[in-house]
PDB file of N, CA and C in Angstrom:
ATOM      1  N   UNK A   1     -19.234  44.873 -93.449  1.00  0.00           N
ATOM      2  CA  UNK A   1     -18.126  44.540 -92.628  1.00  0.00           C
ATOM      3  C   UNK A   1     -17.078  45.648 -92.630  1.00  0.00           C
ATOM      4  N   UNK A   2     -16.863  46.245 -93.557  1.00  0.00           N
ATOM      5  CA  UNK A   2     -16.100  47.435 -93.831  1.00  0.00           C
ATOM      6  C   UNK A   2     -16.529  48.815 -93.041  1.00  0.00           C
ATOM      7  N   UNK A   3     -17.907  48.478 -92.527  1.00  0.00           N
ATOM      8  CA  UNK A   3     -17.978  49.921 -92.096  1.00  0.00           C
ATOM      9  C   UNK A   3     -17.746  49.578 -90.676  1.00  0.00           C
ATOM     10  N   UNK A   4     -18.016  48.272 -89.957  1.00  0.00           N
ATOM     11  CA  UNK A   4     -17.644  48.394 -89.009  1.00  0.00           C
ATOM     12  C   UNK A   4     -15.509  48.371 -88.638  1.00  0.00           C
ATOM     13  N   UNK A   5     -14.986  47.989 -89.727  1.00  0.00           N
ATOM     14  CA  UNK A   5     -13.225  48.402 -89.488  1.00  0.00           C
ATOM     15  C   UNK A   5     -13.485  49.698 -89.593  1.00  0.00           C
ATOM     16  N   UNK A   6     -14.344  50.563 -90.208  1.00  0.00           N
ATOM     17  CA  UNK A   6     -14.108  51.824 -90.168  1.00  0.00           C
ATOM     18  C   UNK A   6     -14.517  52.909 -89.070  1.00  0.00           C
ATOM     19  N   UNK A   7     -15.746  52.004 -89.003  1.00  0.00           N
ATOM     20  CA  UNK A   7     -15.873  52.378 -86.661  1.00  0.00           C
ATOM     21  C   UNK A   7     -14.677  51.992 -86.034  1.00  0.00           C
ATOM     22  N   UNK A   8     -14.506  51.115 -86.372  1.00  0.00           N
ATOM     23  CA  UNK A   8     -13.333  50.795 -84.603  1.00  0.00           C
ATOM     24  C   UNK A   8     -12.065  51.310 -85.023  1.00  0.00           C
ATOM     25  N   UNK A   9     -11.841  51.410 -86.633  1.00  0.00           N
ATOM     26  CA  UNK A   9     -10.433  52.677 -86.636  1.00  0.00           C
ATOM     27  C   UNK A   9     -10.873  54.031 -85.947  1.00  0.00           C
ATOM     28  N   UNK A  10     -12.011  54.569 -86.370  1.00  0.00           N
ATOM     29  CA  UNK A  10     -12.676  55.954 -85.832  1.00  0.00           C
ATOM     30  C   UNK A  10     -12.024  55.882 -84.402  1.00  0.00           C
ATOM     31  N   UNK A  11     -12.949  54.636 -83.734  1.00  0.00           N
ATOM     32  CA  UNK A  11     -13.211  54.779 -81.792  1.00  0.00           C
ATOM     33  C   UNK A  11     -11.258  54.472 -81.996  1.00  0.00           C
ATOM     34  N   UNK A  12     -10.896  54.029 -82.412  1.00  0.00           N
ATOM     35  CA  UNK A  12      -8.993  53.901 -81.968  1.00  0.00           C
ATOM     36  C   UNK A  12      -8.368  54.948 -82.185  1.00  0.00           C
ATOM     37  N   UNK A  13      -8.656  55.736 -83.268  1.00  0.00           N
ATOM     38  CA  UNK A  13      -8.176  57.428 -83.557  1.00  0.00           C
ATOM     39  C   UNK A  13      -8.625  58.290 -82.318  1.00  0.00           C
ATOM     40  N   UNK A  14      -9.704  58.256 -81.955  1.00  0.00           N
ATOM     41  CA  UNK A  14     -10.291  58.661 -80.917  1.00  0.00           C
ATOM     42  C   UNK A  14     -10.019  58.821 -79.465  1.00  0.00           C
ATOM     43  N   UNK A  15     -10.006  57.137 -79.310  1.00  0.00           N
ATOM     44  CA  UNK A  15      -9.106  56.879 -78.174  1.00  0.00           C
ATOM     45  C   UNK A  15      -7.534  57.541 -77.813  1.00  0.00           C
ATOM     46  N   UNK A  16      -6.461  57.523 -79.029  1.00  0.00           N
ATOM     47  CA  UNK A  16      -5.869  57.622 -79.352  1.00  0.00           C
ATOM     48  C   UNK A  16      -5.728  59.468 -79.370  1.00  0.00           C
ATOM     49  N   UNK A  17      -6.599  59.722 -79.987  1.00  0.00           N
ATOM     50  CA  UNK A  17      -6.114  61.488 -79.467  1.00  0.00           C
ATOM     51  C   UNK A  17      -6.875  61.776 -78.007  1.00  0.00           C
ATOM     52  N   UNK A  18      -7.388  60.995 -77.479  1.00  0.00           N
ATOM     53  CA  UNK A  18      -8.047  61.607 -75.965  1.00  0.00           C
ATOM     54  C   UNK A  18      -6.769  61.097 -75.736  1.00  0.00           C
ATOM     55  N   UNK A  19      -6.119  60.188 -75.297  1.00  0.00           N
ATOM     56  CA  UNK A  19      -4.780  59.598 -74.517  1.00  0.00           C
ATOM     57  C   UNK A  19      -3.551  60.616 -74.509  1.00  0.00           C
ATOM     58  N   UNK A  20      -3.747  60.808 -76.204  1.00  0.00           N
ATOM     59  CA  UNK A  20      -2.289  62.166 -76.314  1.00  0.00           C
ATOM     60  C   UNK A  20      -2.634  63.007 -75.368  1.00  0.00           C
ATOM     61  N   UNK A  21      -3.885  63.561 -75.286  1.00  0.00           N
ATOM     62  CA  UNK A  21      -4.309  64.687 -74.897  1.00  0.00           C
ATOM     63  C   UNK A  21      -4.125  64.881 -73.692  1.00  0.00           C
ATOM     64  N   UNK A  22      -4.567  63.237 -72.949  1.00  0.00           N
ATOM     65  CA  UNK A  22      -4.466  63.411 -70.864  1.00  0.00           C
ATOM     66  C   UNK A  22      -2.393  63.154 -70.712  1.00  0.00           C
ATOM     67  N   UNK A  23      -1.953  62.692 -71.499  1.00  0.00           N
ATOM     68  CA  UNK A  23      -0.500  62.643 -71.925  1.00  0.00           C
ATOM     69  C   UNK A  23       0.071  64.442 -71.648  1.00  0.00           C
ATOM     70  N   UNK A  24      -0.175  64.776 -72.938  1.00  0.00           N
ATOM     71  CA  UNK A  24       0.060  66.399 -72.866  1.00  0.00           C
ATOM     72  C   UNK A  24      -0.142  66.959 -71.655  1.00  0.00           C
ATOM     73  N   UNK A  25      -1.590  66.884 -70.917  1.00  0.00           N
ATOM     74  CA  UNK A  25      -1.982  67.845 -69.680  1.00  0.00           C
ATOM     75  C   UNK A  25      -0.806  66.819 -69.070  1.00  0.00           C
ATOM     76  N   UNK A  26      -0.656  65.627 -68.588  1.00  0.00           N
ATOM     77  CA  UNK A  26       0.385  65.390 -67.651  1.00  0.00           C
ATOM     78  C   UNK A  26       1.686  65.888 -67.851  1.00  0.00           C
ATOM     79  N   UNK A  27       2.079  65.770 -68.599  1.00  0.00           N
ATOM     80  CA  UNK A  27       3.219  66.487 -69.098  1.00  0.00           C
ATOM     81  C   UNK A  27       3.486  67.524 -68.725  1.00  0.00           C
ATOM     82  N   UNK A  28       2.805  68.517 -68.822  1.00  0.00           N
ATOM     83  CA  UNK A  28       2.435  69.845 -68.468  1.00  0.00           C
ATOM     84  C   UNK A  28       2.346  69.861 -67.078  1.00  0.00           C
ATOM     85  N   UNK A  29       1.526  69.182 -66.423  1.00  0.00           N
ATOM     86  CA  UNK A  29       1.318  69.223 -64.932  1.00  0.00           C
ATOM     87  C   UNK A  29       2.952  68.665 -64.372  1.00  0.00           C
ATOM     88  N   UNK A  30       3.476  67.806 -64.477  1.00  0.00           N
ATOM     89  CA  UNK A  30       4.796  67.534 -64.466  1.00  0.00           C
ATOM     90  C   UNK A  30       5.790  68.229 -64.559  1.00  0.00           C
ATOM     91  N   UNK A  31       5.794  68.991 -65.788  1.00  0.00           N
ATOM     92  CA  UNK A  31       6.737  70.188 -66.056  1.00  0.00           C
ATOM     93  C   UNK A  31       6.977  71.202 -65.184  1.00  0.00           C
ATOM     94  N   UNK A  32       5.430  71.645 -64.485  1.00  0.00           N
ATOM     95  CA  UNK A  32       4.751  72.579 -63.422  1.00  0.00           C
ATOM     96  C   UNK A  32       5.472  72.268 -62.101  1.00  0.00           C
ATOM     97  N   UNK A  33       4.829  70.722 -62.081  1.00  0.00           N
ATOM     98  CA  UNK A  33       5.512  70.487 -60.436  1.00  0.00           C
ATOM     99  C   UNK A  33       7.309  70.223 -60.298  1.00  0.00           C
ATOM    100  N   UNK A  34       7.972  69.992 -61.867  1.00  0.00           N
ATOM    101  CA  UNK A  34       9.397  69.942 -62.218  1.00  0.00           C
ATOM    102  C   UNK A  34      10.102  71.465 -61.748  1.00  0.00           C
ATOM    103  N   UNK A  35       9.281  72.271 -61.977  1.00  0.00           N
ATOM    104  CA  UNK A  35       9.505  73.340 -61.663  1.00  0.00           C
ATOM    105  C   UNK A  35       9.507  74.153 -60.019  1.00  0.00           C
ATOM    106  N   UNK A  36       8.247  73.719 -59.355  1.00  0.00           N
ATOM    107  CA  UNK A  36       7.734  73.807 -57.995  1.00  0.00           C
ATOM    108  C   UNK A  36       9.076  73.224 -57.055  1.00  0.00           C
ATOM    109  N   UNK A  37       9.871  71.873 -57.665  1.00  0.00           N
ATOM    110  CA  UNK A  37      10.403  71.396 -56.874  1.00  0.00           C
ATOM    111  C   UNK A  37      11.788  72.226 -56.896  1.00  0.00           C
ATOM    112  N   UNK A  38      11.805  72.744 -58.281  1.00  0.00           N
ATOM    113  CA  UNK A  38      13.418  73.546 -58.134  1.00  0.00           C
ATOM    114  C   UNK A  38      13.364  74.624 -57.274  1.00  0.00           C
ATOM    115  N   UNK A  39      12.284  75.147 -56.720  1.00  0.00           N
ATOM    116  CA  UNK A  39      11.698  76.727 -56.675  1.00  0.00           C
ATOM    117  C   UNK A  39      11.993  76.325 -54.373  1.00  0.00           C
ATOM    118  N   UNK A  40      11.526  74.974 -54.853  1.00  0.00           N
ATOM    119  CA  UNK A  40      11.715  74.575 -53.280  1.00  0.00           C
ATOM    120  C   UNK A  40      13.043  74.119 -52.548  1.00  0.00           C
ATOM    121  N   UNK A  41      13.798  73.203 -53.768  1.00  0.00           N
ATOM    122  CA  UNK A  41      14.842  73.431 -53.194  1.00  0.00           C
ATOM    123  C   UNK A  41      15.872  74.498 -52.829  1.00  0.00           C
ATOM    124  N   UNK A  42      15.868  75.510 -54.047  1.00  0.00           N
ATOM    125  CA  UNK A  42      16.456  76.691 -53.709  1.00  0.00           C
ATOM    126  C   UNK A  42      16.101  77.683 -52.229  1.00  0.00           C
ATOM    127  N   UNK A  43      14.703  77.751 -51.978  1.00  0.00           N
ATOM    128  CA  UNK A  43      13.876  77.938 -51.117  1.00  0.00           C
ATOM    129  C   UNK A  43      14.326  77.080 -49.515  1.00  0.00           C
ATOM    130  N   UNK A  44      15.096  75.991 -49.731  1.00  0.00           N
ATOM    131  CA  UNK A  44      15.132  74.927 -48.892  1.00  0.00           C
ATOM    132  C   UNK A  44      17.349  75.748 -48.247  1.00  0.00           C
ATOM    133  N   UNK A  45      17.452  76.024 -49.316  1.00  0.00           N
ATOM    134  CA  UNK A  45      19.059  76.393 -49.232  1.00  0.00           C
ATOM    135  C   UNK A  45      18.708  77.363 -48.733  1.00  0.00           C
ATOM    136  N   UNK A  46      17.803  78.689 -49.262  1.00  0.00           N
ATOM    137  CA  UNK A  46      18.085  79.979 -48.862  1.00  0.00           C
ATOM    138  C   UNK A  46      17.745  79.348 -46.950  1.00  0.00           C
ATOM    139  N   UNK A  47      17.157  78.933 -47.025  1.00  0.00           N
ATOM    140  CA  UNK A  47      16.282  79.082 -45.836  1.00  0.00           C
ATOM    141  C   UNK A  47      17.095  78.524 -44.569  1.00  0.00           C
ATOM    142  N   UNK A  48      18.092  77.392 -44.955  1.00  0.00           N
ATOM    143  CA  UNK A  48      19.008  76.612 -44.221  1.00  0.00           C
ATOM    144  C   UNK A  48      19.794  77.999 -43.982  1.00  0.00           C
ATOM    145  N   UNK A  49      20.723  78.963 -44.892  1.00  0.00           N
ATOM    146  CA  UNK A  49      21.407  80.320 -44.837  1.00  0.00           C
ATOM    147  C   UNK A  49      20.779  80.710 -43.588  1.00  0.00           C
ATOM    148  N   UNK A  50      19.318  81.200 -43.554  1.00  0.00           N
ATOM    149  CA  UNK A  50      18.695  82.058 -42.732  1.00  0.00           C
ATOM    150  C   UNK A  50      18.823  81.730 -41.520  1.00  0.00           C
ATOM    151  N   UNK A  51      18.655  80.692 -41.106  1.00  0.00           N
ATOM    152  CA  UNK A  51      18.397  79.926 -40.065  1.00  0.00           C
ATOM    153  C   UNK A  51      19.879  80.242 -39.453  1.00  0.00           C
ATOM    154  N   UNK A  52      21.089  79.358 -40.095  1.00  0.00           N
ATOM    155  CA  UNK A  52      22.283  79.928 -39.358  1.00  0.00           C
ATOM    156  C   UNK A  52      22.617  81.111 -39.233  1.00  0.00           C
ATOM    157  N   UNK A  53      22.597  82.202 -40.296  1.00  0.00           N
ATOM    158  CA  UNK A  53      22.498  83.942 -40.115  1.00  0.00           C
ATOM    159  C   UNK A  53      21.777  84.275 -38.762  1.00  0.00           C
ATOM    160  N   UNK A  54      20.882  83.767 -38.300  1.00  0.00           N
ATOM    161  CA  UNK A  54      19.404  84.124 -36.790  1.00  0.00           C
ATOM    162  C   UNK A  54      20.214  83.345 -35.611  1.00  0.00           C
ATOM    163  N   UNK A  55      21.102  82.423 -35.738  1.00  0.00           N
ATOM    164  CA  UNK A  55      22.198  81.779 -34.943  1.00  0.00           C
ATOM    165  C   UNK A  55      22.480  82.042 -34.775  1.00  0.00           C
ATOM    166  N   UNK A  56      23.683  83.179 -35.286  1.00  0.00           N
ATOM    167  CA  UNK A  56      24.664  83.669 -35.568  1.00  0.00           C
ATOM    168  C   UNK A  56      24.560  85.003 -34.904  1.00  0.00           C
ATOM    169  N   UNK A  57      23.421  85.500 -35.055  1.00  0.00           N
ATOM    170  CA  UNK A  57      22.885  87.289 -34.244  1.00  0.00           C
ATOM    171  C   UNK A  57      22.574  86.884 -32.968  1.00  0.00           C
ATOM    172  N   UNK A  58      21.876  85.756 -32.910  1.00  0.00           N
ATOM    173  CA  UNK A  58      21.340  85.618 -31.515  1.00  0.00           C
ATOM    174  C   UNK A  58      22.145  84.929 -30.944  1.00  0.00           C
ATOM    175  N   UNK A  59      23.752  84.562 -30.982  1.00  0.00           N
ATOM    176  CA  UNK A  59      24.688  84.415 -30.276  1.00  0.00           C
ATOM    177  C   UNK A  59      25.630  85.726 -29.893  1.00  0.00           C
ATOM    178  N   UNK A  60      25.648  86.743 -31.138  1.00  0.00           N
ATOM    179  CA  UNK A  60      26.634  87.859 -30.749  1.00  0.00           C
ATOM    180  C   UNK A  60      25.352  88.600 -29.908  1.00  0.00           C
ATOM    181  N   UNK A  61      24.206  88.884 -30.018  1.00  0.00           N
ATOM    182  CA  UNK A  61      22.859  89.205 -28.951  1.00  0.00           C
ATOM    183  C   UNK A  61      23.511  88.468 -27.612  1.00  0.00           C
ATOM    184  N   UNK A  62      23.594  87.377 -27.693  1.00  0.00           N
ATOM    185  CA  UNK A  62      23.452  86.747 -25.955  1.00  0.00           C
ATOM    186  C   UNK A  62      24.743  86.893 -25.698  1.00  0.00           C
ATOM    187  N   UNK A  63      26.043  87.038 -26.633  1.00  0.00           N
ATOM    188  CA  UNK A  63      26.683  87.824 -25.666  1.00  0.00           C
ATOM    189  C   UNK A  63      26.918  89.442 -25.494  1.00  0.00           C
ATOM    190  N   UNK A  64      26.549  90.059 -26.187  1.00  0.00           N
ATOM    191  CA  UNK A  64      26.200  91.376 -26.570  1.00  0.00           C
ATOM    192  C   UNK A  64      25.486  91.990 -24.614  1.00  0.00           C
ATOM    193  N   UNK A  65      24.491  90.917 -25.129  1.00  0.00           N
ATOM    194  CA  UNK A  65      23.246  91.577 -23.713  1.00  0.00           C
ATOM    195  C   UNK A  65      24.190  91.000 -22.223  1.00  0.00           C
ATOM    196  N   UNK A  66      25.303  90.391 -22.155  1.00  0.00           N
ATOM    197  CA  UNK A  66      25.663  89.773 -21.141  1.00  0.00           C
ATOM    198  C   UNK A  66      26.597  91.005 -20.769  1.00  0.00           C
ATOM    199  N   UNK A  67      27.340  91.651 -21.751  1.00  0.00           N
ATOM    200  CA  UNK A  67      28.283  92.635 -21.633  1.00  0.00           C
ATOM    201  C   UNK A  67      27.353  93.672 -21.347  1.00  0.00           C
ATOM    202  N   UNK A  68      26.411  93.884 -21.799  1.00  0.00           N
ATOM    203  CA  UNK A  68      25.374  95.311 -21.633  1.00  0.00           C
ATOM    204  C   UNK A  68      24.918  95.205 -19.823  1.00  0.00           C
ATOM    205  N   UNK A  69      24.389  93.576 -19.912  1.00  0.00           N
ATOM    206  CA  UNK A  69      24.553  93.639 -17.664  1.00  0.00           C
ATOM    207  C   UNK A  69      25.499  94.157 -16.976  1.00  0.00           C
ATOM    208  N   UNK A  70      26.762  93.436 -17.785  1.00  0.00           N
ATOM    209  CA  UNK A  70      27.912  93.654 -16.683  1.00  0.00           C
ATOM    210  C   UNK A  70      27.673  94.827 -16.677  1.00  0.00           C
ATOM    211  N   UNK A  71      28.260  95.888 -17.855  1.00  0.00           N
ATOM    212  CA  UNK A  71      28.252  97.004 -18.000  1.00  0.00           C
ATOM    213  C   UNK A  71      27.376  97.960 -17.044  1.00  0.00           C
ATOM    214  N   UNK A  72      26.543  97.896 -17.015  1.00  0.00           N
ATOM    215  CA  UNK A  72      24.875  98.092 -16.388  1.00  0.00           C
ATOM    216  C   UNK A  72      25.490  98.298 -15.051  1.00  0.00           C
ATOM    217  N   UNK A  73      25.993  96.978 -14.579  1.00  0.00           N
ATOM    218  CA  UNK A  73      26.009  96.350 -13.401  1.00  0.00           C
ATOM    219  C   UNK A  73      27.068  97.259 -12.432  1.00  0.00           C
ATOM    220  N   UNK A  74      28.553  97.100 -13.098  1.00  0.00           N
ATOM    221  CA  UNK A  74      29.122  98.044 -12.883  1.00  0.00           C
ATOM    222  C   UNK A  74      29.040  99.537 -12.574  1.00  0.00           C
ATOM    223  N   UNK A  75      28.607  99.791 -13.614  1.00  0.00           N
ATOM    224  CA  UNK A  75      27.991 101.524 -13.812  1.00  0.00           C
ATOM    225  C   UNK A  75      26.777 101.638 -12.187  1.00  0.00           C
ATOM    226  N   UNK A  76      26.542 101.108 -11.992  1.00  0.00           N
ATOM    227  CA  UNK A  76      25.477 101.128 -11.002  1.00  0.00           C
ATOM    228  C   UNK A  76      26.728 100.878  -9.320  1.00  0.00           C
ATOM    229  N   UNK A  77      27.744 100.181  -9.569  1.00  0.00           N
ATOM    230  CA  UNK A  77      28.053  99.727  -8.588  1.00  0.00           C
ATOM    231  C   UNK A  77      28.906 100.877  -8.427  1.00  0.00           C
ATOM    232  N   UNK A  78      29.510 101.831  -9.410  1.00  0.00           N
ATOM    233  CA  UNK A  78      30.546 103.132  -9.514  1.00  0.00           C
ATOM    234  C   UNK A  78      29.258 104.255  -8.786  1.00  0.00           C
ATOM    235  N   UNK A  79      27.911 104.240  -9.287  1.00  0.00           N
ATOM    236  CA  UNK A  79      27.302 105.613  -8.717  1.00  0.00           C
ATOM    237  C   UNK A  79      27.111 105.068  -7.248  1.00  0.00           C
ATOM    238  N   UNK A  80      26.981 104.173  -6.944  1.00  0.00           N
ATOM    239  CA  UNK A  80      27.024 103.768  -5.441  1.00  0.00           C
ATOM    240  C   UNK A  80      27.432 103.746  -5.005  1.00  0.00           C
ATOM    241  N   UNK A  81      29.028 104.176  -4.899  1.00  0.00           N
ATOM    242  CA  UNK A  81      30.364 104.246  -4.722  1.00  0.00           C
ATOM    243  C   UNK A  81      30.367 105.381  -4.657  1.00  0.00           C
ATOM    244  N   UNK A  82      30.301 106.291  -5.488  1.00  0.00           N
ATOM    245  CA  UNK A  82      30.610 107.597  -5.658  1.00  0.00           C
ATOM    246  C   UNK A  82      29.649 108.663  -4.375  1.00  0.00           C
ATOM    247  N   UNK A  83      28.553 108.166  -4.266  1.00  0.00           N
ATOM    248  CA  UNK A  83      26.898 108.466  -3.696  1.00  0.00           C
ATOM    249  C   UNK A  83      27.682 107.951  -1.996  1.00  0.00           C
ATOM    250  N   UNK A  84      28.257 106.690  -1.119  1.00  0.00           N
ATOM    251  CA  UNK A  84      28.713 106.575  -0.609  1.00  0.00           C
ATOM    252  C   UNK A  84      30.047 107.556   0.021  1.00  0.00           C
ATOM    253  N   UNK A  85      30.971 107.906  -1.088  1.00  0.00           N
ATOM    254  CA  UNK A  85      31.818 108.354  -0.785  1.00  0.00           C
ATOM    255  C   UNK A  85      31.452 109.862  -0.711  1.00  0.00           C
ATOM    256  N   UNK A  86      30.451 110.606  -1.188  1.00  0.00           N
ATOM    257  CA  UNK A  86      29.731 111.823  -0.610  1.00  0.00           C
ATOM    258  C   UNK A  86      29.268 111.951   0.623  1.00  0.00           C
ATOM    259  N   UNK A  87      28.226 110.809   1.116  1.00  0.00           N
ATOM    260  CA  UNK A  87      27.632 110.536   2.311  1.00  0.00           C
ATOM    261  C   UNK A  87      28.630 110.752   3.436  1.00  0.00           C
ATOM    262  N   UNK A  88      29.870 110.329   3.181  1.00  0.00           N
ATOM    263  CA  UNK A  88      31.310 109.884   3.947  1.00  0.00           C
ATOM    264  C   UNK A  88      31.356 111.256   4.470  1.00  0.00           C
ATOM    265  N   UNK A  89      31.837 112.081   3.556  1.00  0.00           N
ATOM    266  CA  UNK A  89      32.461 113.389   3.498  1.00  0.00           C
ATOM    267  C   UNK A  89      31.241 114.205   4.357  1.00  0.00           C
ATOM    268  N   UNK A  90      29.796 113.866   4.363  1.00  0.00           N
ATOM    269  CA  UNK A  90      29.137 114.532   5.025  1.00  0.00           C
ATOM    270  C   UNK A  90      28.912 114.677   6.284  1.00  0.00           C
ATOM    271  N   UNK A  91      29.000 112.861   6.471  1.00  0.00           N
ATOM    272  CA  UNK A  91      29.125 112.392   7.680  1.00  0.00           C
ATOM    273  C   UNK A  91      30.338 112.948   8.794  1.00  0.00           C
ATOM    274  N   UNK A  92      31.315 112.988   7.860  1.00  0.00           N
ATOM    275  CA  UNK A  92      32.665 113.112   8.686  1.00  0.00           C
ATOM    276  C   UNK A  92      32.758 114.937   9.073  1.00  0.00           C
ATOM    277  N   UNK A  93      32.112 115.657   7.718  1.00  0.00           N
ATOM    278  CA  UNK A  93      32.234 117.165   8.199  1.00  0.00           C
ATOM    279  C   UNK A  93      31.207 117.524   9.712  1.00  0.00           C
ATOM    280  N   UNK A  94      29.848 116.977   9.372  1.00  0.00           N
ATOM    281  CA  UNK A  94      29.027 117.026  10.451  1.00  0.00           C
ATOM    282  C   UNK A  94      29.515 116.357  11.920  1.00  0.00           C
ATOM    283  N   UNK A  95      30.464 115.333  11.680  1.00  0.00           N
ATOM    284  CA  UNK A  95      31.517 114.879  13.087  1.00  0.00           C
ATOM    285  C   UNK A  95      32.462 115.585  13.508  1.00  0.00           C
ATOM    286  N   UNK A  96      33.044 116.631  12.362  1.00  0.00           N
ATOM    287  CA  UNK A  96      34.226 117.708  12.693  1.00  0.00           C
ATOM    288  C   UNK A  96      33.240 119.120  13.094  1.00  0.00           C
ATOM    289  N   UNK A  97      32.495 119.205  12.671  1.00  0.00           N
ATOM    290  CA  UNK A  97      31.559 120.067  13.108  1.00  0.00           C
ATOM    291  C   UNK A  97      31.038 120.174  14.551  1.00  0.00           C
ATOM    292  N   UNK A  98      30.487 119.269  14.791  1.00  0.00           N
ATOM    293  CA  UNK A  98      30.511 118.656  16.416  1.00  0.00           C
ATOM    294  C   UNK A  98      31.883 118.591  17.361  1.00  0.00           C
ATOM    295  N   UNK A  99      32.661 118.251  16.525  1.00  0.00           N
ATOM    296  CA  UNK A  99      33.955 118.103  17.836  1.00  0.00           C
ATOM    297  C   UNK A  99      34.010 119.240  17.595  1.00  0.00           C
ATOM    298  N   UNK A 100      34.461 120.632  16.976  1.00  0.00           N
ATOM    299  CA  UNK A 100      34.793 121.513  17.235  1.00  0.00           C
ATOM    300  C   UNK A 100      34.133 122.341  18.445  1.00  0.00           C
ATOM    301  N   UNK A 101      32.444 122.331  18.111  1.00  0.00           N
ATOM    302  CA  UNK A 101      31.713 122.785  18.938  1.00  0.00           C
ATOM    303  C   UNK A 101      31.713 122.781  20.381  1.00  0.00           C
ATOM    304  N   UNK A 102      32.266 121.416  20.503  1.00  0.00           N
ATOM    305  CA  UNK A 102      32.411 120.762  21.693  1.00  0.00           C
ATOM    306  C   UNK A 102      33.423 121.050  22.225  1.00  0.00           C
ATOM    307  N   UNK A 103      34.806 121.139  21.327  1.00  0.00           N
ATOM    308  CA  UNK A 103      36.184 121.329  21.787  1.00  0.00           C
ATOM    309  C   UNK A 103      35.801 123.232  22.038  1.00  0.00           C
ATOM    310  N   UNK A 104      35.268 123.855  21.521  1.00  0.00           N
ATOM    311  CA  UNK A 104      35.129 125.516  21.967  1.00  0.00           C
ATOM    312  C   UNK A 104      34.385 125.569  22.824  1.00  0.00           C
ATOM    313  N   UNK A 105      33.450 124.522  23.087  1.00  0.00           N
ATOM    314  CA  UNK A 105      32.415 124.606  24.384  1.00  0.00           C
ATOM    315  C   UNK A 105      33.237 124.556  26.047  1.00  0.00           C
ATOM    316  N   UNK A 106      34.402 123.301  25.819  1.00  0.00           N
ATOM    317  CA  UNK A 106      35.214 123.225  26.845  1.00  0.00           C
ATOM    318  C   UNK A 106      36.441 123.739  26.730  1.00  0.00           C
ATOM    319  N   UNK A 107      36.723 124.837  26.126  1.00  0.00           N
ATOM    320  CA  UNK A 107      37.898 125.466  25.726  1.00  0.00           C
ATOM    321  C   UNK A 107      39.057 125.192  25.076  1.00  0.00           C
ATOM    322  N   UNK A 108      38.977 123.793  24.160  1.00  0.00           N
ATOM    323  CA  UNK A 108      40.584 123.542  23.994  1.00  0.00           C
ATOM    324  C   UNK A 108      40.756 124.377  22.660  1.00  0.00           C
TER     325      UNK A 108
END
C-alpha cells in the first residue's frame, strides 16, 4: 500500500513540475507579448505624430502649389503683354511707314 502513496506522490511531483513548467513558458510568453504591446503603443503615438506632420506639408503643399499657379499664371500673362506690346510698336511703325510713303507719293 505504501508503494502505491509513493506512485501517486511521484505522478503529483510530476504533474506538479510539468504545470510550473507550462506556467513559466506562459509567463514568459506574456512578458514577450507585455512587451510587444508597449512597443505598439509607442508605435501607435509616433505614428498618430506622422500622420498630422503629412497634414500639415500637404496643406502648406496645396497652398504652396496654388501660389506657384498664380505665380505661373501671371508670369505668363506679363510675357503676353510684353510680346503684345512689341507686336503694337511693329504694327504701328509698319503703319507710319506706309503713311509716309504715301504722304511722299502725293507730295505732302
Amino acid at each position: 500500500m505504501e508503494e502505491k502513496y509513493i506512485e501517486k506522490i511521484i505522478s503529483n511531483e510530476q504533474s506538479t513540475k510539468s504545470a510550473h513548467k507550462r506556467i513559466d513558458d506562459a509567463e514568459a510568453r506574456i512578458d514577450e507579448l507585455e512587451k510587444t504591446y508597449a512597443i505598439m503603443q509607442k508605435m501607435d503615438y509616433r505614428i498618430g505624430r506622422m500622420e498630422d506632420s503629412v497634414e500639415k506639408i500637404n496643406k502648406k503643399l496645396d497652398s504652396n502649389f496654388q501660389e506657384i499657379i498664380n505665380a505661373k499664371t501671371q508670369n505668363t500673362n506679363e510675357k503676353s503683354k510684353k510680346w503684345e506690346k512689341f507686336l503694337d510698336y511693329i504694327f504701328y511703325a509698319i503703319i507710319g511707314a506706309i503713311m509716309a510713303f504715301v504722304l511722299a507719293k502725293f507730295g505732302f
